[in-house]
C-alpha atoms as a PDB file:
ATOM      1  CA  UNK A   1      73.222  85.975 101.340  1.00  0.00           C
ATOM      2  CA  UNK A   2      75.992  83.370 100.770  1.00  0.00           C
ATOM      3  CA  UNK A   3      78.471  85.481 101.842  1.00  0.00           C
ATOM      4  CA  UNK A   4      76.623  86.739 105.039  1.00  0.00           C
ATOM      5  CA  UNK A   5      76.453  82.976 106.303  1.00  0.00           C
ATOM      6  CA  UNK A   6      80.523  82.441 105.230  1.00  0.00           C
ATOM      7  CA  UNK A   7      81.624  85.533 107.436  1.00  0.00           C
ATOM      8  CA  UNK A   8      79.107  84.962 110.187  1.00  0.00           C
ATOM      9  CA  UNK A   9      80.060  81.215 110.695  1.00  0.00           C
ATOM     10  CA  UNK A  10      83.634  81.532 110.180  1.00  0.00           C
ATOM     11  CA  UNK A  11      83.408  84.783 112.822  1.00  0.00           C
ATOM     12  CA  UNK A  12      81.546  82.493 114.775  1.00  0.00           C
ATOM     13  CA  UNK A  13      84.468  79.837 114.748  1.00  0.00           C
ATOM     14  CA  UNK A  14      87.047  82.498 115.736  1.00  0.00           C
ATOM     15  CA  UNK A  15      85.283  83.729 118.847  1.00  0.00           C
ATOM     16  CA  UNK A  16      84.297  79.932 119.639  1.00  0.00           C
ATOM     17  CA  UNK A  17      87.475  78.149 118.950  1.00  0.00           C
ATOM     18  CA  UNK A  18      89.963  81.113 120.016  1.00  0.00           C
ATOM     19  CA  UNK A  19      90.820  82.736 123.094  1.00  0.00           C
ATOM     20  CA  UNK A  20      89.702  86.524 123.286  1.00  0.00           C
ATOM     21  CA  UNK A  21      93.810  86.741 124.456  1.00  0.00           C
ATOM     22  CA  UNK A  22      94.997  85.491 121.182  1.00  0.00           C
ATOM     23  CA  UNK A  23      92.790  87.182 119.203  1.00  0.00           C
ATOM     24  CA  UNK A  24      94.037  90.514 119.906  1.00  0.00           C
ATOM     25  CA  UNK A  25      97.064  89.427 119.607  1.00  0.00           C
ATOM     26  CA  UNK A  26      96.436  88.867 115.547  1.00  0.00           C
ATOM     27  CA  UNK A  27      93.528  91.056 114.497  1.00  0.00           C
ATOM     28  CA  UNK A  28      96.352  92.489 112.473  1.00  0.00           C
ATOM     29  CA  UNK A  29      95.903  88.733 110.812  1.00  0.00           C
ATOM     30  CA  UNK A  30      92.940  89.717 110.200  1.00  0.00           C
ATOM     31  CA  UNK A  31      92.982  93.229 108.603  1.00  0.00           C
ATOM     32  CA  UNK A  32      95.690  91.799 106.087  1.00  0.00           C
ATOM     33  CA  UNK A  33      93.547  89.061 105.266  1.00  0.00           C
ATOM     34  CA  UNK A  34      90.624  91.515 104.656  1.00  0.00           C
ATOM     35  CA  UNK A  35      93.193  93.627 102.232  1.00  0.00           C
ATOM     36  CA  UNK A  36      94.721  90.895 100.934  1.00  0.00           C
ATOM     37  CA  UNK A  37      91.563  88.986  99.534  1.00  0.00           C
ATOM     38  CA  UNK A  38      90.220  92.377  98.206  1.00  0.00           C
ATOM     39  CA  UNK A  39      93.503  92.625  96.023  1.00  0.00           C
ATOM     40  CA  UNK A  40      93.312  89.066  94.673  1.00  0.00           C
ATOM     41  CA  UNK A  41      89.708  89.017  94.211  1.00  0.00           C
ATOM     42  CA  UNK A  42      89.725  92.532  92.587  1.00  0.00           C
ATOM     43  CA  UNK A  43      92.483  91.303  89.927  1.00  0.00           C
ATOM     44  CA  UNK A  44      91.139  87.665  88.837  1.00  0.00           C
ATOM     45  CA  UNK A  45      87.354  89.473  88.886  1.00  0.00           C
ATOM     46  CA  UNK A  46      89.055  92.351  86.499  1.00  0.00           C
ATOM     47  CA  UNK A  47      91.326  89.886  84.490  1.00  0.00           C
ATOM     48  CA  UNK A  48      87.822  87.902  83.896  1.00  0.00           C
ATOM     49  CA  UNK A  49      88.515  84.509  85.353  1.00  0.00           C
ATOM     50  CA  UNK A  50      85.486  84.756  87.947  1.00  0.00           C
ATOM     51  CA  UNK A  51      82.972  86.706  89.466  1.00  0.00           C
ATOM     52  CA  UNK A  52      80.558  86.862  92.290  1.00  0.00           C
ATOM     53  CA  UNK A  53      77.109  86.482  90.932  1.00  0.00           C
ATOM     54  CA  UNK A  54      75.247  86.680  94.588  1.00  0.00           C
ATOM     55  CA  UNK A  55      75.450  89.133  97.311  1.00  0.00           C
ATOM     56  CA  UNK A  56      74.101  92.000  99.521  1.00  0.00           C
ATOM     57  CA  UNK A  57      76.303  94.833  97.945  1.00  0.00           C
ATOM     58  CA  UNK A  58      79.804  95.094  96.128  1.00  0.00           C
ATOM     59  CA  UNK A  59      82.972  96.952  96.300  1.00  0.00           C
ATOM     60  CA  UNK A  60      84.466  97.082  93.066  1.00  0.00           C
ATOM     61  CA  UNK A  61      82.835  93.479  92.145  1.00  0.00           C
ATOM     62  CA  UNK A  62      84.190  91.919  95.402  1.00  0.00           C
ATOM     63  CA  UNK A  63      81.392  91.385  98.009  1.00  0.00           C
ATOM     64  CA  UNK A  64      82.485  92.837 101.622  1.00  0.00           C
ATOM     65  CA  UNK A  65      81.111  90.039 103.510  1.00  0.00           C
ATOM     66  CA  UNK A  66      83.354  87.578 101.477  1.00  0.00           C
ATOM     67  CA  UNK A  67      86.299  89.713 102.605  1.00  0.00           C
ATOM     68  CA  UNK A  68      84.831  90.071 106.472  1.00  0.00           C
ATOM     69  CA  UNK A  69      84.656  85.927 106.005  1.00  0.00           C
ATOM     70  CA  UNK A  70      88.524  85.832 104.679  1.00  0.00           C
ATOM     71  CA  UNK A  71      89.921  87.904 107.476  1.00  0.00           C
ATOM     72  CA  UNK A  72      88.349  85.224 110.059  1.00  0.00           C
ATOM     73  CA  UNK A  73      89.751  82.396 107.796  1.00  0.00           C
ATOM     74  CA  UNK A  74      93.110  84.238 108.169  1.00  0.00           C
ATOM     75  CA  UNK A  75      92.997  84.398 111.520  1.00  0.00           C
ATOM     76  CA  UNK A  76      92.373  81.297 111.834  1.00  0.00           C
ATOM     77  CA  UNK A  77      94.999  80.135 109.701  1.00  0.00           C
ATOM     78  CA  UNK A  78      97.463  82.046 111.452  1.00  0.00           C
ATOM     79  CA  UNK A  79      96.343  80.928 115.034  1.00  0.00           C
ATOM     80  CA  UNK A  80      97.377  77.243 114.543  1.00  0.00           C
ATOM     81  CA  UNK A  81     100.473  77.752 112.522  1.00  0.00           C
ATOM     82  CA  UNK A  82     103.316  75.752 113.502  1.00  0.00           C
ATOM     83  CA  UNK A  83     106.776  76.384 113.746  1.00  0.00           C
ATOM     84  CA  UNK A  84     107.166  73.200 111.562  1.00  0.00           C
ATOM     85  CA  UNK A  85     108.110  73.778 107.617  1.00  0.00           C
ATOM     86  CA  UNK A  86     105.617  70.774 106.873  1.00  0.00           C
ATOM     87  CA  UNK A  87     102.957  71.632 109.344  1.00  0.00           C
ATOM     88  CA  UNK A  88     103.059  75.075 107.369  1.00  0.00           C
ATOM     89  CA  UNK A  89     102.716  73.108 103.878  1.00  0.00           C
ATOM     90  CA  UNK A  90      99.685  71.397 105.498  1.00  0.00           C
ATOM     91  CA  UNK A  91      98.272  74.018 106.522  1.00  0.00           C
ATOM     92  CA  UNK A  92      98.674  76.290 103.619  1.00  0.00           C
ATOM     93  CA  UNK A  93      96.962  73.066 101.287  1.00  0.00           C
ATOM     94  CA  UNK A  94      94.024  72.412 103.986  1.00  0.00           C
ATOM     95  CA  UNK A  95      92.881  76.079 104.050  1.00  0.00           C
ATOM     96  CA  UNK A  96      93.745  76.509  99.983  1.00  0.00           C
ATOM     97  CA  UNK A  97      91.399  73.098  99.911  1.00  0.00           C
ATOM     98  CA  UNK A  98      89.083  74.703 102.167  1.00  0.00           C
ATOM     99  CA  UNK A  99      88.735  77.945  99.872  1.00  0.00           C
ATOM    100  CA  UNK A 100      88.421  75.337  96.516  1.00  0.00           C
ATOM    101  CA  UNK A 101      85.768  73.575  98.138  1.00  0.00           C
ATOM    102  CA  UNK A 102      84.124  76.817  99.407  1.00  0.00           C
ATOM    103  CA  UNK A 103      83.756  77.982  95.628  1.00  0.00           C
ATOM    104  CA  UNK A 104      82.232  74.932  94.485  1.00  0.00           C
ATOM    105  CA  UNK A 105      79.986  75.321  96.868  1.00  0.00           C
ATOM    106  CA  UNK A 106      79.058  78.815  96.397  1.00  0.00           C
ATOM    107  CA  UNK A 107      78.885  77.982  92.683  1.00  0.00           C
ATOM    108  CA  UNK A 108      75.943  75.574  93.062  1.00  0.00           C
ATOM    109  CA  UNK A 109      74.514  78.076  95.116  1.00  0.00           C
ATOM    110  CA  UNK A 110      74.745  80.183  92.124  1.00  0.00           C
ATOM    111  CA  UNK A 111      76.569  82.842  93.915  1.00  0.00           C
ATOM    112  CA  UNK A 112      79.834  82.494  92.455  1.00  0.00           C
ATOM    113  CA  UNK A 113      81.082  81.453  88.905  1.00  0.00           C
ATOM    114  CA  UNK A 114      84.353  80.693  86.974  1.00  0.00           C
ATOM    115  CA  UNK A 115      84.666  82.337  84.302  1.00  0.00           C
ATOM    116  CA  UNK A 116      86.890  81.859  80.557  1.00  0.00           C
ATOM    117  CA  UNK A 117      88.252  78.847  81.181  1.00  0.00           C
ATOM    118  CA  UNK A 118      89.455  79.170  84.682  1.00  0.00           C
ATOM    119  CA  UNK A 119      88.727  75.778  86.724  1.00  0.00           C
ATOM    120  CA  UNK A 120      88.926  73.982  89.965  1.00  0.00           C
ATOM    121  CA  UNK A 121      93.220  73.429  89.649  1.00  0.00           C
ATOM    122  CA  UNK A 122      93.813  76.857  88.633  1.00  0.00           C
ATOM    123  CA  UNK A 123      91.488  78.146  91.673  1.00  0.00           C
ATOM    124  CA  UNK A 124      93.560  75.240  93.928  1.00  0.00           C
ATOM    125  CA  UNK A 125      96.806  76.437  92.236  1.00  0.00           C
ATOM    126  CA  UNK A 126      96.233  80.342  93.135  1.00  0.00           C
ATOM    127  CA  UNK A 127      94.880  79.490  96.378  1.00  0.00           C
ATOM    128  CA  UNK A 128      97.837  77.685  97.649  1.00  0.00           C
ATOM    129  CA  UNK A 129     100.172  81.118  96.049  1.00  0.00           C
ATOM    130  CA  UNK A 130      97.458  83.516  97.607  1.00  0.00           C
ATOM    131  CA  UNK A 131      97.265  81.724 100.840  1.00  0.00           C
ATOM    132  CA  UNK A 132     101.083  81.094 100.862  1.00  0.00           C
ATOM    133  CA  UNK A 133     101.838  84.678 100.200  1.00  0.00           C
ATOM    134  CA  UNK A 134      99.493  85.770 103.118  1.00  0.00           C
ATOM    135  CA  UNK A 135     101.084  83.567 105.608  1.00  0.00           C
ATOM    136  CA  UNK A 136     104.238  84.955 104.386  1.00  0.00           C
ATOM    137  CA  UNK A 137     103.154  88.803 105.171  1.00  0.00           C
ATOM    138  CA  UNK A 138     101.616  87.547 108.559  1.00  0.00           C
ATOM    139  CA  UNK A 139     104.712  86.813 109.945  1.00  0.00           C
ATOM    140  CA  UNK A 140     106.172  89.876 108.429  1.00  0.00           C
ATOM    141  CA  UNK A 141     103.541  91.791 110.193  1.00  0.00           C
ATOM    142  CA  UNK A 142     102.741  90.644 113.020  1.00  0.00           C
ATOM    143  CA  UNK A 143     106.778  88.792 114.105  1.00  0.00           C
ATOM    144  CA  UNK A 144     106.987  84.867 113.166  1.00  0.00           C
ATOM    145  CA  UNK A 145     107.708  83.907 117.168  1.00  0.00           C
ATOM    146  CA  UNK A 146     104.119  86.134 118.178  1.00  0.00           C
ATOM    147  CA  UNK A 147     102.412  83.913 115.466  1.00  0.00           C
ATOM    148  CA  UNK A 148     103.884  80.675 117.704  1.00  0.00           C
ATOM    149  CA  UNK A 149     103.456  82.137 121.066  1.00  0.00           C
ATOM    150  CA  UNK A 150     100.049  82.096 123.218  1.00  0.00           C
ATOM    151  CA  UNK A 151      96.933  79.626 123.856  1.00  0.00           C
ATOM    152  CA  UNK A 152      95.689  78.766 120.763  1.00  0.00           C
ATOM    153  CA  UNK A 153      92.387  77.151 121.700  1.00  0.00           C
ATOM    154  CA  UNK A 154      89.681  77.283 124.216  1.00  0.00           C
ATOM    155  CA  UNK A 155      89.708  73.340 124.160  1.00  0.00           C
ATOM    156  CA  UNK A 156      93.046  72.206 124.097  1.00  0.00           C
ATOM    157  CA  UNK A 157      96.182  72.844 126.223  1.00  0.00           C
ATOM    158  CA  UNK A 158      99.258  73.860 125.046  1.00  0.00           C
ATOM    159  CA  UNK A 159     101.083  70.864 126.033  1.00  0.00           C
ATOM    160  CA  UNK A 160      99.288  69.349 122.780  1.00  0.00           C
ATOM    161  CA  UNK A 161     100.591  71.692 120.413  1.00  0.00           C
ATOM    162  CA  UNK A 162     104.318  71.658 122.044  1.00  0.00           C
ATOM    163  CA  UNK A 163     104.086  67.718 120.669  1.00  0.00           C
ATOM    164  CA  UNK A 164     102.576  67.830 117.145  1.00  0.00           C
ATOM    165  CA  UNK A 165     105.071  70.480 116.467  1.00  0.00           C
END
């Protein structure tokens, strides 16, 4: 059920936060993300170092709706990406530190659990590579200046973003 609530709310936040425009512009964001958690998840669930111990149904141990919940959290990601190298550091540790914080809070939950002596700064520490890596294959797929381009928000102009970055 945890995992229902995570892809609903951060699918929620997309189409709130978002334009429909720049949406479609990186649902392929989106579909890597989806992929990209599944491969991650599969390995550290298969290597031992955690497991999902809550959920409607699984896919080789890794709960869809987790995955449906990542490839909103990528897209998100991606849509306020700057062309800055430190706003990209930022961002890569805010969402990592969102993911960390996520898991601790699915593991009081009881719907997620670290397994053989994996722990909160080797979850941080392969968040950062795993979320680094994906913002890496965004731009590959989807072209670094398409990532910068568009209305990001429904809230704020674009003047705002020209400043910060």
């Amino acid at each position: 059920m945890e995992n229902l609530v995570w892809a609903i709310g951060l699918w929620a936040l997309v189409f709130i936060l978002i334009p429909v425009e720049r949406i479609k512009q990186l649902w392929p964001v989106g579909v890597l993300s989806f992929f990209w958690m599944f491969f991650l998840n599969y390995a550290f669930i298969k290597l031992g170092y955690y497991t999902y111990a809550s959920y409607l149904f699984v896919v080789a141990g890794v709960p869809p709706l987790a995955l449906m919940g990542g490839a909103a959290g990528g897209i998100l990601m991606m849509n306020w990406m700057q062309r800055n190298p430190l706003h990209k550091i930022l961002i890569v540790l805010l969402f990592s530190g969102f993911l960390s914080v996520t898991s601790e809070l699915f593991m009081r939950l009881g719907a997620f659990a670290m397994l053989n002596g994996f722990d909160h700064i080797l979850h941080f520490a392969v968040n950062i590579s795993g979320v680094a890596i994906l913002v890496w294959l965004s731009f590959a797929l989807v072209g670094e200046e398409r990532i910068y381009e568009g209305r990001r928000t429904n809230f704020v102009n674009r003047a705002w973003f020209k400043r910060i970055s």
